[in-house]
C-alpha atoms as a PDB file:
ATOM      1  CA  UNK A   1       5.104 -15.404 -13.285  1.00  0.00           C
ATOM      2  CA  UNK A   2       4.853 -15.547 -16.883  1.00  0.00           C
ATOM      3  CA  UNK A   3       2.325 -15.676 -19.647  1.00  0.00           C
ATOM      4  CA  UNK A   4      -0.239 -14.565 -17.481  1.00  0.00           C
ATOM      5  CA  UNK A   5      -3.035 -12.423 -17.475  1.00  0.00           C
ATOM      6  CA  UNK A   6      -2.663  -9.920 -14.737  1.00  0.00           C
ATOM      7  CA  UNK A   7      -5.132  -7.125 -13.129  1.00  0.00           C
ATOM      8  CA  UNK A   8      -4.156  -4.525 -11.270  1.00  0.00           C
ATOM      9  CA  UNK A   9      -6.908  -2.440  -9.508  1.00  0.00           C
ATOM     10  CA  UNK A  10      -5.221   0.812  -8.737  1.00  0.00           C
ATOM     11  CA  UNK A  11      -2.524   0.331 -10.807  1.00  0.00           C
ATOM     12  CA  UNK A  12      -2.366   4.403 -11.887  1.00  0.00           C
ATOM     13  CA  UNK A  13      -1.569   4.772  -8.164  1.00  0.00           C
ATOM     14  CA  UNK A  14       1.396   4.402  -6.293  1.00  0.00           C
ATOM     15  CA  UNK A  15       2.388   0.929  -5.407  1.00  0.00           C
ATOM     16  CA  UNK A  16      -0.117  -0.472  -8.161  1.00  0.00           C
ATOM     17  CA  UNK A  17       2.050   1.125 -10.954  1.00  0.00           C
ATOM     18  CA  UNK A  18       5.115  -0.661  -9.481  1.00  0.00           C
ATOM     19  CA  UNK A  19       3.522  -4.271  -9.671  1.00  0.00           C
ATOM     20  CA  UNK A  20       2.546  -3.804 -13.189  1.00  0.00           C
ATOM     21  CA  UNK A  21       5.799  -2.248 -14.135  1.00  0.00           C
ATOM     22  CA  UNK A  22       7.262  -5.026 -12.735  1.00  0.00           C
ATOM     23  CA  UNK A  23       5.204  -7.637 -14.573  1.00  0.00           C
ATOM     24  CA  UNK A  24       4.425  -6.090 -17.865  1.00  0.00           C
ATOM     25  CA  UNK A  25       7.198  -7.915 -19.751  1.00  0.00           C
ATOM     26  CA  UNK A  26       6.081 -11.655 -19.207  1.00  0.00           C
ATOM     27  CA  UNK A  27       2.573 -10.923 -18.876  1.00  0.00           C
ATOM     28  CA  UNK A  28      -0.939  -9.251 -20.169  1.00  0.00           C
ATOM     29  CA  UNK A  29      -1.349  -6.462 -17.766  1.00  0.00           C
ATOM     30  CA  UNK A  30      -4.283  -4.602 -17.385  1.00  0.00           C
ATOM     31  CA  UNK A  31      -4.685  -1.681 -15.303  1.00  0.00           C
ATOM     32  CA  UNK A  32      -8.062  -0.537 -13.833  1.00  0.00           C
ATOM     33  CA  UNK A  33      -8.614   2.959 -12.144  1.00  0.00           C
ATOM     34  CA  UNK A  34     -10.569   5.773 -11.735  1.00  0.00           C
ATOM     35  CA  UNK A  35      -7.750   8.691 -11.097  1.00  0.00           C
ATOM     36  CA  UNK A  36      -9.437   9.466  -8.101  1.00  0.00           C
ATOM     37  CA  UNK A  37      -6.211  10.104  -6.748  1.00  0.00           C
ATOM     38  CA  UNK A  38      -4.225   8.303  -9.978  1.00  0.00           C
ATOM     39  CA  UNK A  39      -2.886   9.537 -12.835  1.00  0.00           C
ATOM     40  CA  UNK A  40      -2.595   8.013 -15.801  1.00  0.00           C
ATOM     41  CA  UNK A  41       0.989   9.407 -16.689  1.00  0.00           C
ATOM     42  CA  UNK A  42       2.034   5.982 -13.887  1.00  0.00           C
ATOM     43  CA  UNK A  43       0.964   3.637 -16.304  1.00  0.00           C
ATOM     44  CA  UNK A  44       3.798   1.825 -17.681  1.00  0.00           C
ATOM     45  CA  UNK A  45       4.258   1.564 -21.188  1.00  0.00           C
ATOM     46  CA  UNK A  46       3.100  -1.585 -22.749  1.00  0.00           C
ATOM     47  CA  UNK A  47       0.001  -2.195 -20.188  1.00  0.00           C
ATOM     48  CA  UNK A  48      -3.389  -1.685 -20.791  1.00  0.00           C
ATOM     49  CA  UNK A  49      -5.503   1.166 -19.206  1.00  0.00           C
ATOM     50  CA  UNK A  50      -9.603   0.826 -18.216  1.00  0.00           C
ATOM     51  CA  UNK A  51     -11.185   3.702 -16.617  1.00  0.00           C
ATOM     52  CA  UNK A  52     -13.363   2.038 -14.332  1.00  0.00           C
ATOM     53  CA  UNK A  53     -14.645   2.094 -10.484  1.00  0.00           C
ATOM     54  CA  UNK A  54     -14.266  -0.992  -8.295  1.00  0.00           C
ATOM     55  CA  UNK A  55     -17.781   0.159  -6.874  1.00  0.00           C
ATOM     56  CA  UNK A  56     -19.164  -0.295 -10.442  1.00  0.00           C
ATOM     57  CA  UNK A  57     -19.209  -4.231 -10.912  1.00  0.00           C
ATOM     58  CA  UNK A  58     -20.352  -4.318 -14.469  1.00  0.00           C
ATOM     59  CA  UNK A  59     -17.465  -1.997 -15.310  1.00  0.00           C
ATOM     60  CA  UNK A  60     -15.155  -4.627 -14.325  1.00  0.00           C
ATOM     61  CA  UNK A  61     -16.700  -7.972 -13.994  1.00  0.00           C
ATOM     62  CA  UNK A  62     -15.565  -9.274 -16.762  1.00  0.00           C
ATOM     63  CA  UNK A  63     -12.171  -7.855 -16.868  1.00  0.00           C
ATOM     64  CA  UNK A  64     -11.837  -9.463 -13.274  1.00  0.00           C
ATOM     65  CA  UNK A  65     -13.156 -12.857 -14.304  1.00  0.00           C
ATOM     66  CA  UNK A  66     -10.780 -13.368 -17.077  1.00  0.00           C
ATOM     67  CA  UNK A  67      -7.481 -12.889 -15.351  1.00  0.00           C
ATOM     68  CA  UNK A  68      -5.311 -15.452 -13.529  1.00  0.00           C
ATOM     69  CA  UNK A  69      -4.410 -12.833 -11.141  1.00  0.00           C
ATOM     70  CA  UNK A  70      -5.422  -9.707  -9.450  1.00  0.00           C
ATOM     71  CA  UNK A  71      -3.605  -7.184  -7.459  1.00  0.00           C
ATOM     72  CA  UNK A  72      -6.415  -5.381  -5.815  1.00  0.00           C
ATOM     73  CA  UNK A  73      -4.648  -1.759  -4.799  1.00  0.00           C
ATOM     74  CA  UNK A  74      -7.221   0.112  -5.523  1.00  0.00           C
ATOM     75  CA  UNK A  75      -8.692   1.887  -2.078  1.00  0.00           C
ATOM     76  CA  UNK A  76      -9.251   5.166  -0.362  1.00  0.00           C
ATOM     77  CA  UNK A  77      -6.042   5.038   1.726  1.00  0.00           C
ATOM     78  CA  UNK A  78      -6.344   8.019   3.974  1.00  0.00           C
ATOM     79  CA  UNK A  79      -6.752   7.875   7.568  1.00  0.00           C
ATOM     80  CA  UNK A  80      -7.514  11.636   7.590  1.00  0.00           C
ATOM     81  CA  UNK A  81      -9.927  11.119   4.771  1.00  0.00           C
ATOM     82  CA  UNK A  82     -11.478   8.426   6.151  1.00  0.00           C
ATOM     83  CA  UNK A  83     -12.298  10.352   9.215  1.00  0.00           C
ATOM     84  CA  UNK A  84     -13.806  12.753   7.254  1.00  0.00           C
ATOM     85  CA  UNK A  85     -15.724  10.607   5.111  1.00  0.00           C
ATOM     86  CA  UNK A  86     -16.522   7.500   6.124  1.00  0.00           C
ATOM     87  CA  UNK A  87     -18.838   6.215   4.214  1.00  0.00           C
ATOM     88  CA  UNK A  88     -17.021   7.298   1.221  1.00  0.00           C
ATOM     89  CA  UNK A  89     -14.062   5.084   2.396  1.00  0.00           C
ATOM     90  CA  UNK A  90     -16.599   2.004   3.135  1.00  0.00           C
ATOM     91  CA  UNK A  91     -17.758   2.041  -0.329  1.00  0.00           C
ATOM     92  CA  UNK A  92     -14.555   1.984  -2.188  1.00  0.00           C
ATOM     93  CA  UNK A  93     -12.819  -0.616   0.642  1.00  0.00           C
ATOM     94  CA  UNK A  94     -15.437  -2.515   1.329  1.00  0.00           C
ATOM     95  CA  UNK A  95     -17.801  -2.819  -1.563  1.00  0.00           C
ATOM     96  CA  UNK A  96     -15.326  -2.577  -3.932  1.00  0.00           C
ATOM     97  CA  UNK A  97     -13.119  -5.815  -2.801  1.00  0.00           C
ATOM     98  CA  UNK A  98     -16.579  -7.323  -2.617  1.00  0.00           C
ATOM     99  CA  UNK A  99     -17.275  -6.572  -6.026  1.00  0.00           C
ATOM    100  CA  UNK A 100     -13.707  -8.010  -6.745  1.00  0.00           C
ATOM    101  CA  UNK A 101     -14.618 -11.176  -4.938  1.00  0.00           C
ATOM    102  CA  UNK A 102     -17.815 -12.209  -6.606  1.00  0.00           C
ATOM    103  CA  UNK A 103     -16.603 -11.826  -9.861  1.00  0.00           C
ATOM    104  CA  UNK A 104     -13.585 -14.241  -9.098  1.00  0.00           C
ATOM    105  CA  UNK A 105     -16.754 -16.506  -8.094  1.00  0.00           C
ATOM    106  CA  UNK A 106     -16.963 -16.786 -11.836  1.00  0.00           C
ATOM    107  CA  UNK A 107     -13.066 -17.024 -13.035  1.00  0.00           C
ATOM    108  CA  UNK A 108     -10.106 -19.221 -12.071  1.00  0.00           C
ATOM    109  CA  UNK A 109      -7.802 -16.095 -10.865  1.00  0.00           C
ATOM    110  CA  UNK A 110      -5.886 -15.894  -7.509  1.00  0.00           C
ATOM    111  CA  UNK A 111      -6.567 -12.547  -5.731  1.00  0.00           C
ATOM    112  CA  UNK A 112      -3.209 -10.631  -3.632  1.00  0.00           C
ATOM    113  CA  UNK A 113      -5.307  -7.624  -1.579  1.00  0.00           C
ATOM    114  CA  UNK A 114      -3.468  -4.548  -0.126  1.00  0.00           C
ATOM    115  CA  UNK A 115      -4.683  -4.460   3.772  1.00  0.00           C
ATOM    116  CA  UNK A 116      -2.789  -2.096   6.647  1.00  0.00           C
ATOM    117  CA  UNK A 117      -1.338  -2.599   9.288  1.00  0.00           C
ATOM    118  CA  UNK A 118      -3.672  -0.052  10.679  1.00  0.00           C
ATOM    119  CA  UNK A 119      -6.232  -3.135  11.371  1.00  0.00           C
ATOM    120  CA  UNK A 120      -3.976  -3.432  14.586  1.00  0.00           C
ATOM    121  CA  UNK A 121      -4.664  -0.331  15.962  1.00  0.00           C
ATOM    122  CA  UNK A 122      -1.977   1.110  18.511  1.00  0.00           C
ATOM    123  CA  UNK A 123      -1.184  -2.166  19.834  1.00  0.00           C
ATOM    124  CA  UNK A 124       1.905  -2.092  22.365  1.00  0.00           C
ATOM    125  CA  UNK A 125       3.083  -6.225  22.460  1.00  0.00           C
ATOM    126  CA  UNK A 126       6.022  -5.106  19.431  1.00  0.00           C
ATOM    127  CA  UNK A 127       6.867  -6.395  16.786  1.00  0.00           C
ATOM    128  CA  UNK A 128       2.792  -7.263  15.759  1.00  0.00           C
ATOM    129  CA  UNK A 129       2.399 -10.441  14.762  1.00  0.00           C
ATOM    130  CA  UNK A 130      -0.539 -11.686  12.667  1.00  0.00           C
ATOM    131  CA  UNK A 131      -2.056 -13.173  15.220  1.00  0.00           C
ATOM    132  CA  UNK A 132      -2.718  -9.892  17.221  1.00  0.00           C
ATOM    133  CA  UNK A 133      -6.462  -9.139  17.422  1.00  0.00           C
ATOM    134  CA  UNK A 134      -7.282  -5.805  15.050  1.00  0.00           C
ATOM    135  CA  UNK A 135      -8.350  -2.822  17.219  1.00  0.00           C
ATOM    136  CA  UNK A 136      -8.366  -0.258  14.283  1.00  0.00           C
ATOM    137  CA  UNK A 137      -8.378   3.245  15.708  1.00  0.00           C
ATOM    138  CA  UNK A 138      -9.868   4.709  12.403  1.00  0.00           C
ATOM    139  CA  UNK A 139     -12.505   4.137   9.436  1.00  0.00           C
ATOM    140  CA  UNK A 140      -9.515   3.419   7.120  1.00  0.00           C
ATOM    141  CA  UNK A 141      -8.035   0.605   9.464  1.00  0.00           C
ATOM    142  CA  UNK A 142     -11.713  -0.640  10.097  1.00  0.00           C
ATOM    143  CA  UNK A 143     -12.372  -0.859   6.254  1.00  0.00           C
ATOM    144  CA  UNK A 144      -9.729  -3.068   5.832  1.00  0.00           C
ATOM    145  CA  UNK A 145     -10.308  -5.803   8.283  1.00  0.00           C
ATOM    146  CA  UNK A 146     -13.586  -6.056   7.256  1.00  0.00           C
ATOM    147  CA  UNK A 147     -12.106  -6.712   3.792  1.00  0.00           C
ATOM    148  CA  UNK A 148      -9.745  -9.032   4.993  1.00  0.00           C
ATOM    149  CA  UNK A 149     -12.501 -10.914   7.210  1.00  0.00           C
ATOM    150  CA  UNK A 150     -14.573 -11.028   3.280  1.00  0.00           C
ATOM    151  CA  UNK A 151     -11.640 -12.762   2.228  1.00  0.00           C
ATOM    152  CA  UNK A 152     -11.473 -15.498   4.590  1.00  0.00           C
ATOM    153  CA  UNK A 153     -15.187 -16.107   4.701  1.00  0.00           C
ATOM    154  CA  UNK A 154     -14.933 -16.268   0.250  1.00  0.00           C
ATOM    155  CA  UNK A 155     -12.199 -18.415   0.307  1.00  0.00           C
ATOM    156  CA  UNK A 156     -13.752 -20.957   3.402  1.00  0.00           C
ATOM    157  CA  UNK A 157     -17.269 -20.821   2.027  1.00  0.00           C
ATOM    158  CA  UNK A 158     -16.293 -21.160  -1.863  1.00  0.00           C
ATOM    159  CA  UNK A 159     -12.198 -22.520  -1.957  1.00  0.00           C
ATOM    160  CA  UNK A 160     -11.463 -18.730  -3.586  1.00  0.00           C
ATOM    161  CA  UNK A 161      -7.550 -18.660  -3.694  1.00  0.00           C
ATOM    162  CA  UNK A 162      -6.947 -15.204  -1.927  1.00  0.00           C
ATOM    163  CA  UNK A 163      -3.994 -13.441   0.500  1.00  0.00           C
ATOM    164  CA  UNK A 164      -4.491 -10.534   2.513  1.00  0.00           C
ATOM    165  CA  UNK A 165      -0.670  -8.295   2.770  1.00  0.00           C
ATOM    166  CA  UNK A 166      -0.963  -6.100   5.515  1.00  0.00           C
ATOM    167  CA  UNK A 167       1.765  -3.020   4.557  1.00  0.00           C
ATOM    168  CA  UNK A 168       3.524  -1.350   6.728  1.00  0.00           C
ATOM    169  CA  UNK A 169       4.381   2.216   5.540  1.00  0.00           C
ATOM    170  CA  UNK A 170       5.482   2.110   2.243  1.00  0.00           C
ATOM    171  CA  UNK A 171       7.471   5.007   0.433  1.00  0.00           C
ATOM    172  CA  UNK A 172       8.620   5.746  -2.874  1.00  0.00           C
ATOM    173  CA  UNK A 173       8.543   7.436  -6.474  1.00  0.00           C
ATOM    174  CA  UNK A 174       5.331   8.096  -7.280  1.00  0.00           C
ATOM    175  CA  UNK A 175       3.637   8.641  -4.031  1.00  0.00           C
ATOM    176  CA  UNK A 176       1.666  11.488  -3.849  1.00  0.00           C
ATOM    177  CA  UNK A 177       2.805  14.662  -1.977  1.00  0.00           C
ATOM    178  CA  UNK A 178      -0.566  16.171  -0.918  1.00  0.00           C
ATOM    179  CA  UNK A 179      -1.764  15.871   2.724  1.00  0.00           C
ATOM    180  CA  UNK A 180      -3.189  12.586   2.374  1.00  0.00           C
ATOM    181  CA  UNK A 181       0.246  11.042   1.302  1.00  0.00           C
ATOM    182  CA  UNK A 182       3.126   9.098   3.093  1.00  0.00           C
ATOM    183  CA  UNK A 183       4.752  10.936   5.436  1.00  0.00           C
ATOM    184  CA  UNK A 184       8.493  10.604   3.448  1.00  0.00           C
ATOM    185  CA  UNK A 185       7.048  12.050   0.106  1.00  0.00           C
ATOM    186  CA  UNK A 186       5.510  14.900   2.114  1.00  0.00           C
ATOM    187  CA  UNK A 187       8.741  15.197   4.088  1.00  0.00           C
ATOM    188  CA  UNK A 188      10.822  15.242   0.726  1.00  0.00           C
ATOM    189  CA  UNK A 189       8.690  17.733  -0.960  1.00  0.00           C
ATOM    190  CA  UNK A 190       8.918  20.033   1.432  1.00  0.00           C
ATOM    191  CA  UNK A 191      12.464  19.876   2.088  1.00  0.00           C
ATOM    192  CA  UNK A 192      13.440  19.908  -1.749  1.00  0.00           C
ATOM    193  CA  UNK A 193      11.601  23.256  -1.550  1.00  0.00           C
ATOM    194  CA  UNK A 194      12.753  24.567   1.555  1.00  0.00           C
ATOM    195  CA  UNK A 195      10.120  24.504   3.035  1.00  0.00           C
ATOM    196  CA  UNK A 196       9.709  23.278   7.348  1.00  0.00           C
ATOM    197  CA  UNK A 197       9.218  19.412   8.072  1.00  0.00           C
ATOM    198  CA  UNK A 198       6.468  19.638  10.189  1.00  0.00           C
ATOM    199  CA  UNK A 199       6.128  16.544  12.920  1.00  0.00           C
ATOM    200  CA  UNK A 200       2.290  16.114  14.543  1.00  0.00           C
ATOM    201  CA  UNK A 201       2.989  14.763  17.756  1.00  0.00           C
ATOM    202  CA  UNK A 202       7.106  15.188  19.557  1.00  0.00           C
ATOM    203  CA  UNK A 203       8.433  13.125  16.567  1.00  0.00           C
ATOM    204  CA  UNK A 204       8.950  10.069  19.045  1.00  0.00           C
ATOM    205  CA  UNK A 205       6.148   8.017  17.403  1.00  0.00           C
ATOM    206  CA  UNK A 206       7.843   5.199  15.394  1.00  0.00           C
ATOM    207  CA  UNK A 207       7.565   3.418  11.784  1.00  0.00           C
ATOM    208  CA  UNK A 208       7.953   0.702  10.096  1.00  0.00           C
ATOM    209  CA  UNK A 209       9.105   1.768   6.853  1.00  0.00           C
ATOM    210  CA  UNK A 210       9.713  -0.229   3.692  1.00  0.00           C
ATOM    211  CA  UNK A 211      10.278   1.004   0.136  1.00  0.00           C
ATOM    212  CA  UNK A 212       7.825  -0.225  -2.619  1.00  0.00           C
ATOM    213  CA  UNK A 213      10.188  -2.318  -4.275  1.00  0.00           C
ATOM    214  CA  UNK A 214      10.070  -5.179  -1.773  1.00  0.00           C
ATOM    215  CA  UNK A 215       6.653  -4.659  -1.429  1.00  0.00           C
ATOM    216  CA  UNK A 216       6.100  -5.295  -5.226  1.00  0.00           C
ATOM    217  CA  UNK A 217       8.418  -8.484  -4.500  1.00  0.00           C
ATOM    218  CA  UNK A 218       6.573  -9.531  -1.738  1.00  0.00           C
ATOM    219  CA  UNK A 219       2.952  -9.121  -3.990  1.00  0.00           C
ATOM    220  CA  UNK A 220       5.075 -11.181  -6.615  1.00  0.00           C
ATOM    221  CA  UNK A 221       5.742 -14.099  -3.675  1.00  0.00           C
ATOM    222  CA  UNK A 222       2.309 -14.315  -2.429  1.00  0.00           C
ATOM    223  CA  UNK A 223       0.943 -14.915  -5.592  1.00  0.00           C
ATOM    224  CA  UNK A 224       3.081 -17.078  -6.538  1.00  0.00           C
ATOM    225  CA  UNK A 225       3.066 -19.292  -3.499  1.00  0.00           C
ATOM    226  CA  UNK A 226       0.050 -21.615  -3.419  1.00  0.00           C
ATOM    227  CA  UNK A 227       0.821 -21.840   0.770  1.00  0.00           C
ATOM    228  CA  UNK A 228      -0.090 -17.782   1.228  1.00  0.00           C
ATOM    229  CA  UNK A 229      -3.631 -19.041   0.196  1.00  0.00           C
ATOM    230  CA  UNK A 230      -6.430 -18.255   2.826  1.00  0.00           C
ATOM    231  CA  UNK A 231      -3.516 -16.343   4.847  1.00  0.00           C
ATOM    232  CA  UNK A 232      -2.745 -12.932   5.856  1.00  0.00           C
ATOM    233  CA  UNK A 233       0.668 -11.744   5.898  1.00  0.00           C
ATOM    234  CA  UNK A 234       2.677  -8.403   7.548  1.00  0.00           C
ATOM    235  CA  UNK A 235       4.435  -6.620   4.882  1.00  0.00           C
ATOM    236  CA  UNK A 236       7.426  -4.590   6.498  1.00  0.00           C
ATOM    237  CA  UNK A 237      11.087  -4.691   7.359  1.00  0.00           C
ATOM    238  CA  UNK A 238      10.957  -6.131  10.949  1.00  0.00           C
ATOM    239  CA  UNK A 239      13.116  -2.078  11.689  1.00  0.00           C
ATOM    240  CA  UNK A 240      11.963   0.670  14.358  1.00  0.00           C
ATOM    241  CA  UNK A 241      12.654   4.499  13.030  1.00  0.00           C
ATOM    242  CA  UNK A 242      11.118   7.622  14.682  1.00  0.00           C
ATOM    243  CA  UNK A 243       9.955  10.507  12.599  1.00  0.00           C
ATOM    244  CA  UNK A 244      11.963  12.548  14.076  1.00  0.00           C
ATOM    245  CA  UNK A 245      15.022  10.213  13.090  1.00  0.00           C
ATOM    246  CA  UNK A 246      13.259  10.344   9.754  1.00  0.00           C
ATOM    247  CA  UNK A 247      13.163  13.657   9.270  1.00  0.00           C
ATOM    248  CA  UNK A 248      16.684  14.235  10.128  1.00  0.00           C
ATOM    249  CA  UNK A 249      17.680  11.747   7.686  1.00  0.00           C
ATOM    250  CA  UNK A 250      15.472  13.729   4.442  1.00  0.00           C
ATOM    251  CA  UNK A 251      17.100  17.077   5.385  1.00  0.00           C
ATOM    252  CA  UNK A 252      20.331  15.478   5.403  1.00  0.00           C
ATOM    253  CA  UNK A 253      20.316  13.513   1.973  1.00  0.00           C
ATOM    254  CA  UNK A 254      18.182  16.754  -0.083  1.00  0.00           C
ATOM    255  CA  UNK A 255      20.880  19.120   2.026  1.00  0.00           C
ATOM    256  CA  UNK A 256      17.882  21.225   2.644  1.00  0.00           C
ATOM    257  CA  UNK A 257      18.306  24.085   5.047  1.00  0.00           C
ATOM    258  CA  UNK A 258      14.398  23.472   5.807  1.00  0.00           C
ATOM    259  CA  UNK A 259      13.730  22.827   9.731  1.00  0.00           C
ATOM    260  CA  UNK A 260      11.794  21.007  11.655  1.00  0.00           C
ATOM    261  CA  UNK A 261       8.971  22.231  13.679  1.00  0.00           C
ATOM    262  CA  UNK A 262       6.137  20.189  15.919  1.00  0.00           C
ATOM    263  CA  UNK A 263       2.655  20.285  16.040  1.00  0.00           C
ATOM    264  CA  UNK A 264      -0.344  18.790  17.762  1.00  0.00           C
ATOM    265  CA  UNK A 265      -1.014  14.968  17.142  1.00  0.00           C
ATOM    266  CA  UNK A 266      -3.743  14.018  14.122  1.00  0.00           C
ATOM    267  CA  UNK A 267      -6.697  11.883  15.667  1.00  0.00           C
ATOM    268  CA  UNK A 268      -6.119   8.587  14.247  1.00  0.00           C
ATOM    269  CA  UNK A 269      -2.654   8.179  14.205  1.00  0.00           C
ATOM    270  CA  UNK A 270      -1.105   5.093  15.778  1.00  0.00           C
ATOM    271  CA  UNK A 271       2.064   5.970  18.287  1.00  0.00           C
ATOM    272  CA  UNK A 272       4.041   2.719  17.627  1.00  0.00           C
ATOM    273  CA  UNK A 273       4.108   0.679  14.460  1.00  0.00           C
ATOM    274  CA  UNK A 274       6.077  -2.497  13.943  1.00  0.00           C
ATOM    275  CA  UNK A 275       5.966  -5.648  11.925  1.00  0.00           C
ATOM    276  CA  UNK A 276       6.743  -8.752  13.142  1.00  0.00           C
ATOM    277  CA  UNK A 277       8.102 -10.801   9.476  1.00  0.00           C
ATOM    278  CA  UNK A 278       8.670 -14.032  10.008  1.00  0.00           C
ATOM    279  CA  UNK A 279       4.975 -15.810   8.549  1.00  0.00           C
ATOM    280  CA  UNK A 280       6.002 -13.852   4.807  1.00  0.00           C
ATOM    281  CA  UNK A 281       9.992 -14.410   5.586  1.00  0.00           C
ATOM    282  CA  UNK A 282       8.892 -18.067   5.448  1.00  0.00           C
ATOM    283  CA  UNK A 283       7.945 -17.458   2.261  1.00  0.00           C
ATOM    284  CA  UNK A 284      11.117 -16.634   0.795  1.00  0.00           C
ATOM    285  CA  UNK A 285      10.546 -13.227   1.619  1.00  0.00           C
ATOM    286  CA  UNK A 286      13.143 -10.722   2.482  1.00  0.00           C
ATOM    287  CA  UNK A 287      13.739  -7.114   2.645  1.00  0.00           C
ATOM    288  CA  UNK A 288      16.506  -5.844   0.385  1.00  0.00           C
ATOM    289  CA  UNK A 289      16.593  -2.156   0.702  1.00  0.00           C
ATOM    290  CA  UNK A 290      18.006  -0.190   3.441  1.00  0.00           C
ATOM    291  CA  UNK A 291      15.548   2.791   4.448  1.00  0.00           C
ATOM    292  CA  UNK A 292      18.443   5.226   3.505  1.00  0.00           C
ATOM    293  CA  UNK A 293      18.778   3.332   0.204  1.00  0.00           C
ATOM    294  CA  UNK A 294      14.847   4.015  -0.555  1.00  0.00           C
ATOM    295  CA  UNK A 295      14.989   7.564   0.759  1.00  0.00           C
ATOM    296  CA  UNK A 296      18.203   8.351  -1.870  1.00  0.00           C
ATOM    297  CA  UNK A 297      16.003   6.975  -5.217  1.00  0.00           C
ATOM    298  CA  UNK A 298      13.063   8.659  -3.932  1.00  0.00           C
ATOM    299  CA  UNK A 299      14.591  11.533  -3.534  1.00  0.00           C
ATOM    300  CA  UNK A 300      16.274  11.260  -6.751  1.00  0.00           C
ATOM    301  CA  UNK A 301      12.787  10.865  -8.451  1.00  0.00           C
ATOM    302  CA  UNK A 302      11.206  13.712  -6.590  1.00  0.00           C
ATOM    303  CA  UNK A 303      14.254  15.801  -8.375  1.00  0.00           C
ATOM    304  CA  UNK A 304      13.914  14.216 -11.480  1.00  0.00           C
ATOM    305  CA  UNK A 305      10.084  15.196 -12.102  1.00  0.00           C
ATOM    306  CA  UNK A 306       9.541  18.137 -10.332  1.00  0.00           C
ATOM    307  CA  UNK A 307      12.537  19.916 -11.624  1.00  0.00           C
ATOM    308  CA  UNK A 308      13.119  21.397  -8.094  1.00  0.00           C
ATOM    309  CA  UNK A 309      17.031  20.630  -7.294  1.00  0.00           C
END
């Protein structure tokens, strides 16, 4: 991708600051955010910064309708949050991709939209495929089928050029340690300090999890590949880890002398999580770092800018 102009909703966030790191170099990228839970310090140098709400369409119609392509990361990502506040999370998941979607009505761009793999629920037939039928178990995962579903009907009803990537759980610098976040960053931050891993459930419940560099490649690949349009795609690493087996593995690369204690399961969360690969692997797709690989530069950054060693 080159000589492009790119959007990226979200893109003072976690995994949005990634994909226009990534492409600032051979492109115009433009980064549009609120700092609801962003922060303008993960801007990369060299891209463009509008304060704006995907709620608010005139804020960013226009912005929206110029570009050739649009990462839309911008969401309310938090199960627990979402279960709290669900209306809240419809109107920034579900309004906002709408507001996304009409204004494409009006440009040439391609839209790449973040989904979950929470759309699928705690479904048991492992590894999910795309095919399984969504059974979210919260207002999060429910937010972003119907999302997904506003993507297929715009892109049936009008020819829209849009992908749906459903992550799997994705890690990395720049994830946010508070409750809401990942749990690796909250693991890491806790055992950089000291501090007890605590597991909600008996640590048995498994992950897919895939560091945010492949998932910026696999953004990168759907937008690039004029056969992802209309589709929906898993975005993980095809491997099975246990928190438990997770939290082993932080203490052990921080050498914390934190431990681990249990506590009762969150409403919400899914037992068994999995991602079946093979639609985006036919893509070219393919996962290139190793979970310990991911955990070692996250770690790393965690050190690196919070000064705790």
């Amino acid at each position: 991708m080159r000589n492009k102009l790119v959007v990226v909703t979200g893109g003072a966030g976690f995994i949005g600051s990634h994909i226009a790191e990534e492409l600032r170099n051979d492109n115009e990228v433009i980064v549009i955010d609120n700092l609801y839970t962003g922060r303008e310090e993960n801007v990369p140098d060299g891209v463009s910064f509008v304060r704006a709400d995907v709620r608010d369409y005139g804020a960013i119609a226009e912005l929206i309708r110029e570009a050739d392509y649009v990462f839309h990361e911008a969401a309310q990502v938090s199960v627990v949050e979402s279960i709290e506040d669900p209306v809240f999370t419809e109107e920034v998941n579900v309004l906002g991709t709408l507001n996304i979607l009409k204004a494409l009505l009006d440009g040439h761009g391609k839209l790449v939209f973040a989904s979950s793999a929470a759309v699928y629920g705690d479904n048991p037939n492992l590894p999910l495929k795309e095919s399984e039928r969504p059974r979210p178990l919260s207002p999060y995962g429910v937010t972003k089928w119907a999302a997904e579903e506003y993507l297929r009907v715009f892109h049936e009803l009008y020819g829209l050029p849009v992908v749906a990537l459903r992550y799997f759980n994705v890690f990395g610098p720049r994830q946010g340690a508070n409750q809401y976040a990942g749990v690796i960053n909250i693991f890491i931050n806790h055992a950089l300090k000291g501090e007890p891993l605590v597991i909600f459930g008996d640590g048995k419940q498994t992950r897919d999890f895939i560091y945010v560099r492949d998932v910026v490649k696999a953004n990168i690949l759907a937008a690039e590949s004029s056969g992802a349009d209309g589709r929906v795609f898993n975005v993980g690493t095809g491997k099975s880890t246990s928190v438990l087996e997770l939290a082993t593995k932080v203490l052990e690369i921080t050498g914390s002398n934190g431990s681990i204690l249990f506590d009762k399961p969150r409403p919400g969360d899914i037992r068994h999580s999995l991602a079946d690969i093979g639609e985006i692997k036919r893509l070219g797709f393919k996962p290139e770092w190793s979970l310990e690989e991911g955990l070692k530069k996250t770690v790393e950054w965690y050190r690196t800018t919070s000064g705790i060693s």
